[in-house]
Protein backbone atom coordinates (compact mmCIF):
# COMPACT_ATOMS: atom_id res chain seq x y z
CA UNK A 1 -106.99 117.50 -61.68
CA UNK A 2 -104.53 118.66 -64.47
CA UNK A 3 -104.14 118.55 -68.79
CA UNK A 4 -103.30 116.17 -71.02
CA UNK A 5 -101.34 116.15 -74.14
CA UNK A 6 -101.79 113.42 -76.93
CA UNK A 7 -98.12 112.65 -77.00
CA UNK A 8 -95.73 111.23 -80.05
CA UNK A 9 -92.94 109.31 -79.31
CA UNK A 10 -89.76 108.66 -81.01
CA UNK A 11 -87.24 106.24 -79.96
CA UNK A 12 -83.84 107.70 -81.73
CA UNK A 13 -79.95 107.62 -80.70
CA UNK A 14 -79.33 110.93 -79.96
CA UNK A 15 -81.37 113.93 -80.30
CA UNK A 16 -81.08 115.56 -83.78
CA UNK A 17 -77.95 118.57 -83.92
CA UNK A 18 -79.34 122.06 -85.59
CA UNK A 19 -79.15 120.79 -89.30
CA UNK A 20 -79.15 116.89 -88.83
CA UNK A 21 -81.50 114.19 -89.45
CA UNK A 22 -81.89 111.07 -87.65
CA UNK A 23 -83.80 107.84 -88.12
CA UNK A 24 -86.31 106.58 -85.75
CA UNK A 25 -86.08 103.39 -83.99
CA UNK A 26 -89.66 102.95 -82.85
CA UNK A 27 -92.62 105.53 -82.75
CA UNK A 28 -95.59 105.42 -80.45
CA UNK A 29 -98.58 107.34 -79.66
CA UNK A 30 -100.15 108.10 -76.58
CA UNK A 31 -102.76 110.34 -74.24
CA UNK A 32 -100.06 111.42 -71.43
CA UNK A 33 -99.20 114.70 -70.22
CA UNK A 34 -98.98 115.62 -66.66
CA UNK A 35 -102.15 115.27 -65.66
CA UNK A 36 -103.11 112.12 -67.43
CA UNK A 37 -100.15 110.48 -66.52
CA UNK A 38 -100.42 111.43 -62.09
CA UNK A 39 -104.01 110.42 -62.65
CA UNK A 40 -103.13 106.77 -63.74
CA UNK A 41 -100.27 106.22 -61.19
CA UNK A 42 -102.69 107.17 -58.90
CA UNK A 43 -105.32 104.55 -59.54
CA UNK A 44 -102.56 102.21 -60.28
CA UNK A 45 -102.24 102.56 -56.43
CA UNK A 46 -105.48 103.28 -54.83
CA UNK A 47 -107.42 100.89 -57.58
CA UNK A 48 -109.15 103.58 -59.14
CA UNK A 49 -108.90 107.75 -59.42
CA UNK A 50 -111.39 110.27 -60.38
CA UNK A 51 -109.59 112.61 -63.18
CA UNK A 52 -110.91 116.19 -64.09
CA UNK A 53 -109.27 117.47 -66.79
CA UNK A 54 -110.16 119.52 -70.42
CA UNK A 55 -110.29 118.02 -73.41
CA UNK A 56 -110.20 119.38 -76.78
CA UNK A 57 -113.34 119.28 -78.82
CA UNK A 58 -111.83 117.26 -82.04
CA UNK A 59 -110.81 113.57 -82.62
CA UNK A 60 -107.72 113.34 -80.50
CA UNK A 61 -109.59 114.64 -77.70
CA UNK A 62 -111.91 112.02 -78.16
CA UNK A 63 -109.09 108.99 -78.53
CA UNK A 64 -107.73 110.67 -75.29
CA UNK A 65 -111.11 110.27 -73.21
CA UNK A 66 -111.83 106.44 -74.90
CA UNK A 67 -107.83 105.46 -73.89
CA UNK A 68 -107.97 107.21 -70.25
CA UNK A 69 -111.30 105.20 -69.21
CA UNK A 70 -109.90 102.65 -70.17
CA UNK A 71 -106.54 103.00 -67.62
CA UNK A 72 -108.95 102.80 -64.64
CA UNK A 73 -110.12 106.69 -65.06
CA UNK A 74 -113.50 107.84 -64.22
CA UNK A 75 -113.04 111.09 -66.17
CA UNK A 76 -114.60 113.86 -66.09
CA UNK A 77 -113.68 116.28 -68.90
CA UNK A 78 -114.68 119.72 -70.23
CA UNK A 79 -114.70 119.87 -73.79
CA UNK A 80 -114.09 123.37 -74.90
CA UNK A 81 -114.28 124.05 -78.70
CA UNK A 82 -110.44 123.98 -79.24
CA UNK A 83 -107.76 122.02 -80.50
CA UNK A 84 -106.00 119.12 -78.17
CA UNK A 85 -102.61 120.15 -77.19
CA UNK A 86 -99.95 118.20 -78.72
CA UNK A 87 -96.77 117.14 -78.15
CA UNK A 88 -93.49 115.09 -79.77
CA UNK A 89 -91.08 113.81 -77.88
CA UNK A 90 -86.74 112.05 -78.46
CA UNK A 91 -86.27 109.17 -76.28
CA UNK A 92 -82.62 109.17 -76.27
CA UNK A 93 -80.28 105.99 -76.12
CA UNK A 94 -79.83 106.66 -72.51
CA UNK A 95 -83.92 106.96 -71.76
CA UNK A 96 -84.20 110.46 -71.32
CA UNK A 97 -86.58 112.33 -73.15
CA UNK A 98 -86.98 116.11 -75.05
CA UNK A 99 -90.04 117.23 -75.52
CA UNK A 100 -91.29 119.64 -77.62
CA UNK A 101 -95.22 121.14 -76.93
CA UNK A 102 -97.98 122.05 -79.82
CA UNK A 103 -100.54 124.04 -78.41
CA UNK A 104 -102.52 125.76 -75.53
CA UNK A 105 -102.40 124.24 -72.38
CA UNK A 106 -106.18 123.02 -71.41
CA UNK A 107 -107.42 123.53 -68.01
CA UNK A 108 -110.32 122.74 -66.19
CA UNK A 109 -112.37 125.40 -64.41
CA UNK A 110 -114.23 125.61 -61.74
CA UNK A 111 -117.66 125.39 -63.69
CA UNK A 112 -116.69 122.34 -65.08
CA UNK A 113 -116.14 120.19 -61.71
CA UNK A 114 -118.53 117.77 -60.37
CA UNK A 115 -118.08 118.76 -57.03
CA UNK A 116 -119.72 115.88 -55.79
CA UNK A 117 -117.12 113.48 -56.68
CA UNK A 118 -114.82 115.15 -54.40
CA UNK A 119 -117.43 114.70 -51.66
CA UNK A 120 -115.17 112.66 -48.75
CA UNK A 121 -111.72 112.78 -51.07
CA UNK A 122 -108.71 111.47 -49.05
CA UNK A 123 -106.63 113.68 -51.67
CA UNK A 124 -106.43 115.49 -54.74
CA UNK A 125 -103.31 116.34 -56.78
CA UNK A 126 -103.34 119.33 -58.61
CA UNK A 127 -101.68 119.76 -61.62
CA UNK A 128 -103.67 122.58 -63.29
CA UNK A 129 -106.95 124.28 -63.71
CA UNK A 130 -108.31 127.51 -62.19
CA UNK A 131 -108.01 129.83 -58.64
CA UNK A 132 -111.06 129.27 -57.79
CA UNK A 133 -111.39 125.39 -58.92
CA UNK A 134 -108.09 125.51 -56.94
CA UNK A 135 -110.02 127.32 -54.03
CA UNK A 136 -113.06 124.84 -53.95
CA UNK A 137 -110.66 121.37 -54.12
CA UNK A 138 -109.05 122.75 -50.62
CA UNK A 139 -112.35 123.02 -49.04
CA UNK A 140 -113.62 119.35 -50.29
CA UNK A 141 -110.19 117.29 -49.70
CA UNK A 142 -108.53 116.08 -46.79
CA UNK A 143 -105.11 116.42 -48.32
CA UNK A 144 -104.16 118.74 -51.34
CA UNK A 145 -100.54 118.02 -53.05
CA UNK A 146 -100.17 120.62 -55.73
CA UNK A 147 -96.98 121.19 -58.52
CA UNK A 148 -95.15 124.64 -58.65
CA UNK A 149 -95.04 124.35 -62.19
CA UNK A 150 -98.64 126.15 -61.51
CA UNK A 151 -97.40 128.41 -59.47
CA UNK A 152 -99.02 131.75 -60.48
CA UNK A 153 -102.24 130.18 -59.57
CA UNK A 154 -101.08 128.86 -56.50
CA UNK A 155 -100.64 132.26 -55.61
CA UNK A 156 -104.00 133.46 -56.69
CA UNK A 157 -106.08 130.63 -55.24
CA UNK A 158 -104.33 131.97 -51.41
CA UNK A 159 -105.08 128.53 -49.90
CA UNK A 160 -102.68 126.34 -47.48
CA UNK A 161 -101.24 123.10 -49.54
CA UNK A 162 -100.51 119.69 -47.65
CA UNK A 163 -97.70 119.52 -50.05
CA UNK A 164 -96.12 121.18 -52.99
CA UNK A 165 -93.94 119.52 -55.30
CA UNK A 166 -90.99 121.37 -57.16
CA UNK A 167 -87.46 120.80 -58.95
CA UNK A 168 -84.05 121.89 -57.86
CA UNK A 169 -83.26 121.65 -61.58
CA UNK A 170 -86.09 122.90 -63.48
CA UNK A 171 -86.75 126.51 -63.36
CA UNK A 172 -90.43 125.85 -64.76
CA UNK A 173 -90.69 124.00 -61.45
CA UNK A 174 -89.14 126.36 -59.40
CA UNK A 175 -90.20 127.69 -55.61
CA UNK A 176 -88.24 129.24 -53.18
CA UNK A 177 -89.19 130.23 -49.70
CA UNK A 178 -91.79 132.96 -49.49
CA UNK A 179 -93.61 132.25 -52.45
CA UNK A 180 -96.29 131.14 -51.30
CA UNK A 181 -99.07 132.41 -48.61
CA UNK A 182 -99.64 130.36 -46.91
CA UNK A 183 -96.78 128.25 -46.87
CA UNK A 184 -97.04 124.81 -47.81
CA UNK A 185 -97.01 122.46 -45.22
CA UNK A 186 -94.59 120.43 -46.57
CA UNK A 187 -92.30 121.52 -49.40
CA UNK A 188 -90.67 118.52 -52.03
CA UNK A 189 -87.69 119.87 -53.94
CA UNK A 190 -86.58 116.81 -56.41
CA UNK A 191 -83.19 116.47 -58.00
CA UNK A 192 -83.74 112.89 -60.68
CA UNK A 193 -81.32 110.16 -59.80
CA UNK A 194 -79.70 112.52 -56.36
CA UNK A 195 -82.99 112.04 -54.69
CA UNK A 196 -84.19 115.58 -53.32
CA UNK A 197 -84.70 117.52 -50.63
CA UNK A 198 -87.93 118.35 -48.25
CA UNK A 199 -88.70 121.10 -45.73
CA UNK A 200 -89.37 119.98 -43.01
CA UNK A 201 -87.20 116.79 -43.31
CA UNK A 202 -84.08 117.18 -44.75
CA UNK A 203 -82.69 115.15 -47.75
CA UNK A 204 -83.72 112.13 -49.68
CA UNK A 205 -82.23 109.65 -51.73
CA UNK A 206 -83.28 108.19 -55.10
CA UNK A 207 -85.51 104.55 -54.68
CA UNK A 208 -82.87 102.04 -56.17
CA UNK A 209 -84.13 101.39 -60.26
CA UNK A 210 -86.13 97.93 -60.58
CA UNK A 211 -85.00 97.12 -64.21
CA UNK A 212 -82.77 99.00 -66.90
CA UNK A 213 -83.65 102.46 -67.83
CA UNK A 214 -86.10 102.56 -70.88
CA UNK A 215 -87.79 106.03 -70.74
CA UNK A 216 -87.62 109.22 -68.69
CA UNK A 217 -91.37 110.54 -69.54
CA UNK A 218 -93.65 110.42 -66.92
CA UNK A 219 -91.26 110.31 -63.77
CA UNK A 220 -91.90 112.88 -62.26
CA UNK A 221 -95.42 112.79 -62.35
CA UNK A 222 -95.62 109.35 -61.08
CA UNK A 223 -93.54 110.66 -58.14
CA UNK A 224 -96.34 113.29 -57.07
CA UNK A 225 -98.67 110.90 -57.69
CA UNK A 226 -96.80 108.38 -55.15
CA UNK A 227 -96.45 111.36 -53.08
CA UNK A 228 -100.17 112.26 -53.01
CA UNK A 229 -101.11 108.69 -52.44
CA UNK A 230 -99.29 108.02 -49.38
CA UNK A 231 -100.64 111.60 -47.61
CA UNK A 232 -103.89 111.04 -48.63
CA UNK A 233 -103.61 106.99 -46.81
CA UNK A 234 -102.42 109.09 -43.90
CA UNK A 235 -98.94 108.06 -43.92
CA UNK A 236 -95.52 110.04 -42.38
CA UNK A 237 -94.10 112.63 -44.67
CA UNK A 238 -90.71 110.04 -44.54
CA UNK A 239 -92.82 107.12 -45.95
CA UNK A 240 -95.25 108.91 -48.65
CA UNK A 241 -91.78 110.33 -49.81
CA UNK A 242 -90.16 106.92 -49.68
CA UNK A 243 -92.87 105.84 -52.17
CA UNK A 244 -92.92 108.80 -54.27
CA UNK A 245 -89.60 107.85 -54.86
CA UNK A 246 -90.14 103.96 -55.55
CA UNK A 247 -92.58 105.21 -57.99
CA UNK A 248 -90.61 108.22 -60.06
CA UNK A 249 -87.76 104.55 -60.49
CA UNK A 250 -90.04 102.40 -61.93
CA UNK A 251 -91.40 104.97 -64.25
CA UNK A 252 -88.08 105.26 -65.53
CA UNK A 253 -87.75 101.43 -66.04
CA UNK A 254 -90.94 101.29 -68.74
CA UNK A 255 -91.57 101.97 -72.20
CA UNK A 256 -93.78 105.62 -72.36
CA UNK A 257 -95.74 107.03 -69.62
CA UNK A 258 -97.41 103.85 -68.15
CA UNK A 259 -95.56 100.77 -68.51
CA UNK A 260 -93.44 101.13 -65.95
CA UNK A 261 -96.01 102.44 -63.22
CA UNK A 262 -95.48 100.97 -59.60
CA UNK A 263 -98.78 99.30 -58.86
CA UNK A 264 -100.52 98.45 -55.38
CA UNK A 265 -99.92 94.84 -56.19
């Protein structure tokens, strides 16, 4: 459950200076965001995902629904009268990426769910949407991994997470001990290429790359995908982790969001 963004890409040298231009090498378009992209990873593993998301009422959101069934999504998608977010993002000569967003955020409610899809889930990530969509995912789903990028509704929703994913570098992903009641069960602190940290657990270490580095977008929501896939198939907290991990490297290794995507094959 979470947004998506209809993404451009530019491939460039270096990120413009305040003043400069620069040339693009290569441009690209594509539905992504963080939503879009977990959902994808996921059925990349599992061999197919359900994805609830919103989706703007104009043409992009309808290239974004047409391009997202046809990644292995069976998507289910409000479509409030709004514009699709947006977004442009520099890929860098070293792979990583700046992005700059255009737009509202879109997030699915709790009137827009098909509950009965969740009906028997194994797990559910959950990237955005409401409290109380929040609320009725925890009492359908075996296993609920959440980001703390959401964490004001985290807070509202008041219900106990299998897992919550944050950044020891990002202070949009931020979550310290405390915020949360409940607790999380188990709490994923991730730090890029040093690995990251879990409680309980103790450290981690980065999955070793299986290529050269091509683009940063999209890692770390193939790693809470991994991470949710691996709960959800009822495995150790040390070996869902172990895959997150394999999966945030790989993402790193392809061109935009999916390319790279560690598959169950």
């Amino acid at each position: 459950m979470g947004h998506v963004e209809w993404v451009e890409f530019a491939r460039v040298e270096h990120v413009p200076r305040p003043g400069e231009i620069v040339h693009s090498l290569e441009q690209w378009q594509v539905a992504a965001g963080g939503g879009a992209v977990a959902a994808v990873q996921l059925a990349k593993l599992a061999g197919g995902a359900a994805f609830v998301t919103a989706l703007g009422r104009d043409d992009l959101g309808d290239r974004a629904l047409v391009e997202l069934r046809g990644r292995g999504l069976d998507v289910h998608a409000e479509r409030p009268d709004e514009p699709s977010r947006r977004a442009f993002t520099f890929v860098d000569d070293r792979g990583e990426r700046t992005i700059t967003v255009l737009g509202q955020k879109l997030r699915p409610s709790n009137l827009g769910i098909p509950w009965e899809i969740l009906d028997g889930a194994d797990a559910v990530f959950f990237g955005c949407g409401d409290a109380e969509a929040l609320r009725g995912v925890r009492a359908k789903a075996r296993v609920v991994v959440a980001t703390a990028r959401e964490l004001p509704t985290l807070q509202e929703a008041g219900v106990e997470l299998d897992a919550l994913v944050a950044s020891s570098t990002d202070e949009g992903e931020a979550y310290r001990p405390g915020d949360l009641d409940p607790p999380p069960k188990l709490a994923v602190w991730t730090a890029g290429g040093a690995g990251g940290w879990t409680n309980p657990g103790g450290p981690f270490s980065a999955a070793p790359l299986p290529g050269p580095v091509e683009d940063a977008y999209g890692c770390g929501d193939a790693f809470v995908a991994g991470l949710t896939y691996g709960l959800g198939s009822g495995a150790e907290v040390r070996g869902a982790v172990e895959l997150a991990a394999r999966c945030g490297a790989a993402a790193l290794t392809g061109r935009g969001p999916y390319a790279g995507q560690l598959t169950s094959s």
